[in-house]
C-alpha atoms as a PDB file:
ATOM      1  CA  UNK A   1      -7.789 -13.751  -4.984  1.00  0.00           C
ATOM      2  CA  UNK A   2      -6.324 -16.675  -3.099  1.00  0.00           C
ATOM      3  CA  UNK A   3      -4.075 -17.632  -5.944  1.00  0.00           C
ATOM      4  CA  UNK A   4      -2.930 -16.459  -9.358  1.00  0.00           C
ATOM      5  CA  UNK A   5      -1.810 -12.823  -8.333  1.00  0.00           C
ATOM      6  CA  UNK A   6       1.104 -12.666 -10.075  1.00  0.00           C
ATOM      7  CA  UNK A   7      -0.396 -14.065 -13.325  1.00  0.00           C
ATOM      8  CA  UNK A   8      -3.386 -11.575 -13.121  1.00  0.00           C
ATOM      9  CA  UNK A   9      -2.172  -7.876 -12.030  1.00  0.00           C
ATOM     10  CA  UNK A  10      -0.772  -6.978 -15.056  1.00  0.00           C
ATOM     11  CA  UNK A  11      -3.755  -8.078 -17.492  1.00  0.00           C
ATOM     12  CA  UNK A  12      -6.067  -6.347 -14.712  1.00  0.00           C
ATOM     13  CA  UNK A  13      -4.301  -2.978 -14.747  1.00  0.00           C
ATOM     14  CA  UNK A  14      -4.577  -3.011 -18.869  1.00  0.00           C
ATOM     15  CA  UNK A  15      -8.172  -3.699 -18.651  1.00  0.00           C
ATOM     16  CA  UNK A  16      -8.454  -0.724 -16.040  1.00  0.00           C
ATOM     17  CA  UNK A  17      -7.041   1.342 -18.417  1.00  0.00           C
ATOM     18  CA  UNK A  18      -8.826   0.782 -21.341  1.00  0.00           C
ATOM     19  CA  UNK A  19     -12.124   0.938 -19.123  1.00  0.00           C
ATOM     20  CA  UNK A  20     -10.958   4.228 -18.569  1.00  0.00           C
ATOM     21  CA  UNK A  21      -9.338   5.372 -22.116  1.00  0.00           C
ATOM     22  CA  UNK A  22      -5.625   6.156 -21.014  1.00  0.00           C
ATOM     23  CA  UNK A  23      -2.805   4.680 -21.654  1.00  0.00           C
ATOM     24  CA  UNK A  24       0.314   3.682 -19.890  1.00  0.00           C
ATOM     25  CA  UNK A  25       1.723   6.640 -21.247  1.00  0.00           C
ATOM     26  CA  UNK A  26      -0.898   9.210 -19.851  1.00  0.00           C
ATOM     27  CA  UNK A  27      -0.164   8.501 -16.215  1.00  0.00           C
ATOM     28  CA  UNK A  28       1.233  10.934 -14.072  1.00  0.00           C
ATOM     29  CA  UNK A  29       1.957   8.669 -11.064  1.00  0.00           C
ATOM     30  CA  UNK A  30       0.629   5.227  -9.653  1.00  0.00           C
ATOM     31  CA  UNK A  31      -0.393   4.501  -6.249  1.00  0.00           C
ATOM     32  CA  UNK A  32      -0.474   1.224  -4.906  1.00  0.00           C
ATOM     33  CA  UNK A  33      -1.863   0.029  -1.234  1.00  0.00           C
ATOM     34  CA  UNK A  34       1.118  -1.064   1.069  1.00  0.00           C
ATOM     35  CA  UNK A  35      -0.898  -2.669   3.190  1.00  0.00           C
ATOM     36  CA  UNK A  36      -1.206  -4.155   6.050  1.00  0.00           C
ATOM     37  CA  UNK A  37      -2.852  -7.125   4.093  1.00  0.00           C
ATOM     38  CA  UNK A  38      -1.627 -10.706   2.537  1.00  0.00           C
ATOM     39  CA  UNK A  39       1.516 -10.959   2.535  1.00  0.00           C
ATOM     40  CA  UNK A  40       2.224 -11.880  -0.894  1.00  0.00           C
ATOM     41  CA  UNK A  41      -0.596  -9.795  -2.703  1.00  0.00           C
ATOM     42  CA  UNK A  42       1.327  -6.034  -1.264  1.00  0.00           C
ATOM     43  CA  UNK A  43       4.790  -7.364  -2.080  1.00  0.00           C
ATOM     44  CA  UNK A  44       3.689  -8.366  -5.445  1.00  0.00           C
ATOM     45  CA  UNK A  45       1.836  -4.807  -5.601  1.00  0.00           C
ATOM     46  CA  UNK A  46       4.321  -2.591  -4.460  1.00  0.00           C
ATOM     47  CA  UNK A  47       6.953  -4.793  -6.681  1.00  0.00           C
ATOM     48  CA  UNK A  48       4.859  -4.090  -9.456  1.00  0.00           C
ATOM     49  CA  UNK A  49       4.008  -0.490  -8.887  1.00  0.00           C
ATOM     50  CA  UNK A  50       7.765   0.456  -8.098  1.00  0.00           C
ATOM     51  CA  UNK A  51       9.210  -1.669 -12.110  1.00  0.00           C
ATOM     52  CA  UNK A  52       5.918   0.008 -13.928  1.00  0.00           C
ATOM     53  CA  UNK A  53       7.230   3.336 -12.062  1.00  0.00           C
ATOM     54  CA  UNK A  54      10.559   2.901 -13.222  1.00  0.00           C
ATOM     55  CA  UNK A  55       9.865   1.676 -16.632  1.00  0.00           C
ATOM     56  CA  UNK A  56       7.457   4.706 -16.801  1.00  0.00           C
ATOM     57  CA  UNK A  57       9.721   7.639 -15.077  1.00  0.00           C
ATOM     58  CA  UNK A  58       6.962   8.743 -13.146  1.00  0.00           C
ATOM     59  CA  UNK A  59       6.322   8.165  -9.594  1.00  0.00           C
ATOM     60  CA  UNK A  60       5.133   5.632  -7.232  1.00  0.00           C
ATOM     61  CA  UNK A  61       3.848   6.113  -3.739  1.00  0.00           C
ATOM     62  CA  UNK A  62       2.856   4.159  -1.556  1.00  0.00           C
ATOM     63  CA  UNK A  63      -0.857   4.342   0.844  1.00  0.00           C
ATOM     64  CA  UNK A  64      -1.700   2.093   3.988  1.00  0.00           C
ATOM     65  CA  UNK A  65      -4.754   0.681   4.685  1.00  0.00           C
ATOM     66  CA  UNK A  66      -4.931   2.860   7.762  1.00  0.00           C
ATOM     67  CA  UNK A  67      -4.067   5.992   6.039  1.00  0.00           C
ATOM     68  CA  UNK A  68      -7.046   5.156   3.503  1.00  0.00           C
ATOM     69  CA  UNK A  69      -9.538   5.041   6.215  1.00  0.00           C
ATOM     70  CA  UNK A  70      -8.597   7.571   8.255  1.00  0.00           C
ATOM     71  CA  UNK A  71      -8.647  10.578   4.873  1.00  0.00           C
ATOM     72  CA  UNK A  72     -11.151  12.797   7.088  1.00  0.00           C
ATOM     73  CA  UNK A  73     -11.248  15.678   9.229  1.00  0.00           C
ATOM     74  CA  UNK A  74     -10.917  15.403  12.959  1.00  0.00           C
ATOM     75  CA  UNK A  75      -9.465  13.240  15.341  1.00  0.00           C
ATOM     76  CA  UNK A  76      -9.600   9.183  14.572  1.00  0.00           C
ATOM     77  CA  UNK A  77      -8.184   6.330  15.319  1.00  0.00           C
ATOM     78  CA  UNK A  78      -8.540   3.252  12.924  1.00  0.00           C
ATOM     79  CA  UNK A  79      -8.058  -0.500  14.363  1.00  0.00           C
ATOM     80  CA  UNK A  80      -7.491  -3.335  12.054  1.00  0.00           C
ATOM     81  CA  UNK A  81      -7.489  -7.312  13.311  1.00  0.00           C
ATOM     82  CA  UNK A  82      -6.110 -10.064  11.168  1.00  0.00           C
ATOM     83  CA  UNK A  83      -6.146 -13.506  12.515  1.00  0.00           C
ATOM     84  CA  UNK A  84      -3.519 -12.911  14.648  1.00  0.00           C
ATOM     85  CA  UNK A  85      -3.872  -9.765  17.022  1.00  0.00           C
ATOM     86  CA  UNK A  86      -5.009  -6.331  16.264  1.00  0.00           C
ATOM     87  CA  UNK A  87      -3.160  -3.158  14.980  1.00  0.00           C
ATOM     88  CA  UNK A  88      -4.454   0.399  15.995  1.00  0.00           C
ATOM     89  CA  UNK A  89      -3.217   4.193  14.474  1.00  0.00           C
ATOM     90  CA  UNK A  90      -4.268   7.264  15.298  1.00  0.00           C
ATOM     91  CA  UNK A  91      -4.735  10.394  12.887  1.00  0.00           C
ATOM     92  CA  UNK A  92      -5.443  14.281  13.126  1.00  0.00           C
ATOM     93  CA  UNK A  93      -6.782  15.461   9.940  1.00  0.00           C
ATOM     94  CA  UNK A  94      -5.559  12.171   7.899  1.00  0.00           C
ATOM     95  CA  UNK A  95      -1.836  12.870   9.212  1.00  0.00           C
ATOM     96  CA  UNK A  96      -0.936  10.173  11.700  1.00  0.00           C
ATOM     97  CA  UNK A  97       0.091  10.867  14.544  1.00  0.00           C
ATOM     98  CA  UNK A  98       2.423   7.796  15.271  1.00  0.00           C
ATOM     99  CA  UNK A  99       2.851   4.343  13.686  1.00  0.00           C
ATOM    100  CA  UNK A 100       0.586   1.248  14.115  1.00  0.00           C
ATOM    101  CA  UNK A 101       0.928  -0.189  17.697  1.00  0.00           C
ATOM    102  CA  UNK A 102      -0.474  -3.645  18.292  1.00  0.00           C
ATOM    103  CA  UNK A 103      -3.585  -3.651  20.832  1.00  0.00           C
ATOM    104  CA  UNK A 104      -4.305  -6.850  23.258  1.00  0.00           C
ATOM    105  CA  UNK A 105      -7.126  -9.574  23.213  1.00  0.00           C
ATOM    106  CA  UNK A 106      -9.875  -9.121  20.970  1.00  0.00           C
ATOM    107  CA  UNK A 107     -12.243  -6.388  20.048  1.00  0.00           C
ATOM    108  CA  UNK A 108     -14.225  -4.635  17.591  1.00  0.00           C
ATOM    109  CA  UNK A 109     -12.281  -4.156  14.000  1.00  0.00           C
ATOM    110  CA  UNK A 110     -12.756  -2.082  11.164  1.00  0.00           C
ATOM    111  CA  UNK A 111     -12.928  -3.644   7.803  1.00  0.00           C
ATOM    112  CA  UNK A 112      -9.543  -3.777   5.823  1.00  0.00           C
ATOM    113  CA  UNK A 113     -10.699  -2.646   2.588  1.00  0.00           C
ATOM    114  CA  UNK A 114      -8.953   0.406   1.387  1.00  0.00           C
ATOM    115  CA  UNK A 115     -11.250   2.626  -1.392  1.00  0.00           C
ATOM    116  CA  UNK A 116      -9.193   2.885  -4.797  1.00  0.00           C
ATOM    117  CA  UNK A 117     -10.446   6.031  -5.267  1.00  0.00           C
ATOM    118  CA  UNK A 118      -9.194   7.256  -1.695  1.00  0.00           C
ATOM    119  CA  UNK A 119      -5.696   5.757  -2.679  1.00  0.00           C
ATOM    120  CA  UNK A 120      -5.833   7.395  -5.843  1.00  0.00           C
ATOM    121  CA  UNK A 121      -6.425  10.482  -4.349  1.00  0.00           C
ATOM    122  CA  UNK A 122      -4.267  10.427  -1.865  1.00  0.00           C
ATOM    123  CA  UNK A 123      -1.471   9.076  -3.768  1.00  0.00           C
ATOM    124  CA  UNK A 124      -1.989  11.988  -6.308  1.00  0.00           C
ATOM    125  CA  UNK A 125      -1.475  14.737  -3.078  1.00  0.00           C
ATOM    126  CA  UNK A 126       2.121  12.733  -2.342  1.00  0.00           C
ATOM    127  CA  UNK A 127       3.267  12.745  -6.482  1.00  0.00           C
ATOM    128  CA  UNK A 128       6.958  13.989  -6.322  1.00  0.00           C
ATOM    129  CA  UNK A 129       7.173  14.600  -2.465  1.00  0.00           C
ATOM    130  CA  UNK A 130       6.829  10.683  -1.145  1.00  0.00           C
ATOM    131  CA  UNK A 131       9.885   8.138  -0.912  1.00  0.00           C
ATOM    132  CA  UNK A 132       9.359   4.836  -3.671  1.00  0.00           C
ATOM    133  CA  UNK A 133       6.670   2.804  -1.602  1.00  0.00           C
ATOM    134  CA  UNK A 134       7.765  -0.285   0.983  1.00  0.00           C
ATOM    135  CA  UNK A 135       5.330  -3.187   1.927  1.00  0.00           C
ATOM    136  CA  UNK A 136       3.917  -1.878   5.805  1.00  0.00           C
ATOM    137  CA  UNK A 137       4.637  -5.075   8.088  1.00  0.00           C
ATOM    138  CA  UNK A 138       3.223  -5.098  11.370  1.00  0.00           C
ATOM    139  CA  UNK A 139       4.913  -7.564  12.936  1.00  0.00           C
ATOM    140  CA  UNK A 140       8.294  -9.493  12.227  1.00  0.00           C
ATOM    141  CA  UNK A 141       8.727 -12.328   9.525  1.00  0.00           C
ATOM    142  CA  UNK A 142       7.873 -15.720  10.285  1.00  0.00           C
ATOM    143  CA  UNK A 143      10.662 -16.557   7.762  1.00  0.00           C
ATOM    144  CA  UNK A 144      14.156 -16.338   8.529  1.00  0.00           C
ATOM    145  CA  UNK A 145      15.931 -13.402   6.556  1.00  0.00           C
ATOM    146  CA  UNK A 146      18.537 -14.421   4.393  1.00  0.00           C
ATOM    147  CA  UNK A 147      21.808 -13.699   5.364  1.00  0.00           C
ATOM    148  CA  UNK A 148      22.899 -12.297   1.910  1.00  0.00           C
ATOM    149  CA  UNK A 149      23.716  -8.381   1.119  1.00  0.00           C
ATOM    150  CA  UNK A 150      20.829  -6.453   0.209  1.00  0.00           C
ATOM    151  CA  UNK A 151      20.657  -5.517  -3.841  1.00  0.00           C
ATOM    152  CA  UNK A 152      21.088  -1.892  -4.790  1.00  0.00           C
ATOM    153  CA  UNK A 153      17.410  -0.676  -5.779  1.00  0.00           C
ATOM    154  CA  UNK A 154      17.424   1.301  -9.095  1.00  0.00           C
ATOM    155  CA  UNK A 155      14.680   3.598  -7.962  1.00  0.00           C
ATOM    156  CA  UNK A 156      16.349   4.620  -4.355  1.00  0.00           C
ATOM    157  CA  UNK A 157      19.814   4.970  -6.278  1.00  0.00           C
END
C-alpha cells in the first residue's frame, strides 16, 4: 500500500479479528514485523502495535524480516536487497548469530515478505521475555535528527 497506511491499519486489524471471532480483549500478545521494509509502513506498525499493547496491558514484540525467514533448523544465512545495497544475517537454529551487515555490489536476494503466521508464531515464543519492539534500520537516516530531548515512553517506563 503506497499510501493510506495510517488511515487503513486499524480498520484492517478489526476486520482480522472478526474473520477470526476474537476480540481485542481475547489477545494474549501482538506481534508486529519491525522490518527492514518502508520506512513509514514499520514505524506506523510498531507505533501501532506498542499504543494497542499499552491500551491492552498485554505485550508487544517485535520480529524482523530476517528472523521470519530464517525460523528453521540448521545453519542459514538470509540476504535482503532494497534499492539501495544489500543486507545479509546469519542464523543457527533461527537464533542469529550477529546483526545485519551490509554486503557489496549486487547479487542474488531473497524476497522480503515475512509469513504472518511465522511472526505470529514467533512472536507468541517471545510473550513476556522480549523488550517493547523498535523499527530495525539498516542504515542511518537520510533526515536530520532533531535536536530536541527524547520523550519518556510509557511502555519502557
Amino acid at each position: 500500500m503506497d499510501r493510506g497506511q495510517a488511515e487503513r491499519l486499524l480498520p484492517m486489524l478489526e476486520e482480522l479479528l472478526a474473520e477470526a471471532g476474537v476480540a481485542w480483549p481475547d489477545l494474549d500478545g501482538i506481534g508486529v514485523v519491525t522490518g527492514p521494509g518502508n520506512f513509514t509502513g514499520v514505524r506506523l506498525a510498531v507505533a501501532a502495535a506498542r499504543g494497542l499493547a499499552l491500551s491492552l496491558g498485554i505485550p508487544a514484540v517485535g520480529v524482523s524480516v530476517f528472523e521470519a525467514l530464517a525460523d528453521r533448523p540448521g545453519a542459514v544465512t538470509i540476504t535482503l536487497a532494497d534499492k539501495r545495497g544489500r543486507f545479509a544475517q546469519s542464523f543457527r537454529d533461527g537464533v542469529a548469530l550477529a546483526p545485519p551487515v551490509p554486503l557489496p555490489g549486487d547479487g542474488p536476494a531473497q524476497a522480503a515478505q515475512a509469513d504472518p503466521a511465522v511472526v505470529a508464531r514467533l512472536a507468541a515464543r517471545r510473550l513476556g521475555a522480549a523488550p517493547p519492539p523498535a523499527p530495525l534500520y539498516l542504515r542511518p537516516a537520510d533526515a536530520t535528527p532533531s535536536s530536541d530531548p527524547l520523550p519518556v515512553l510509557l511502555d519502557d517506563a
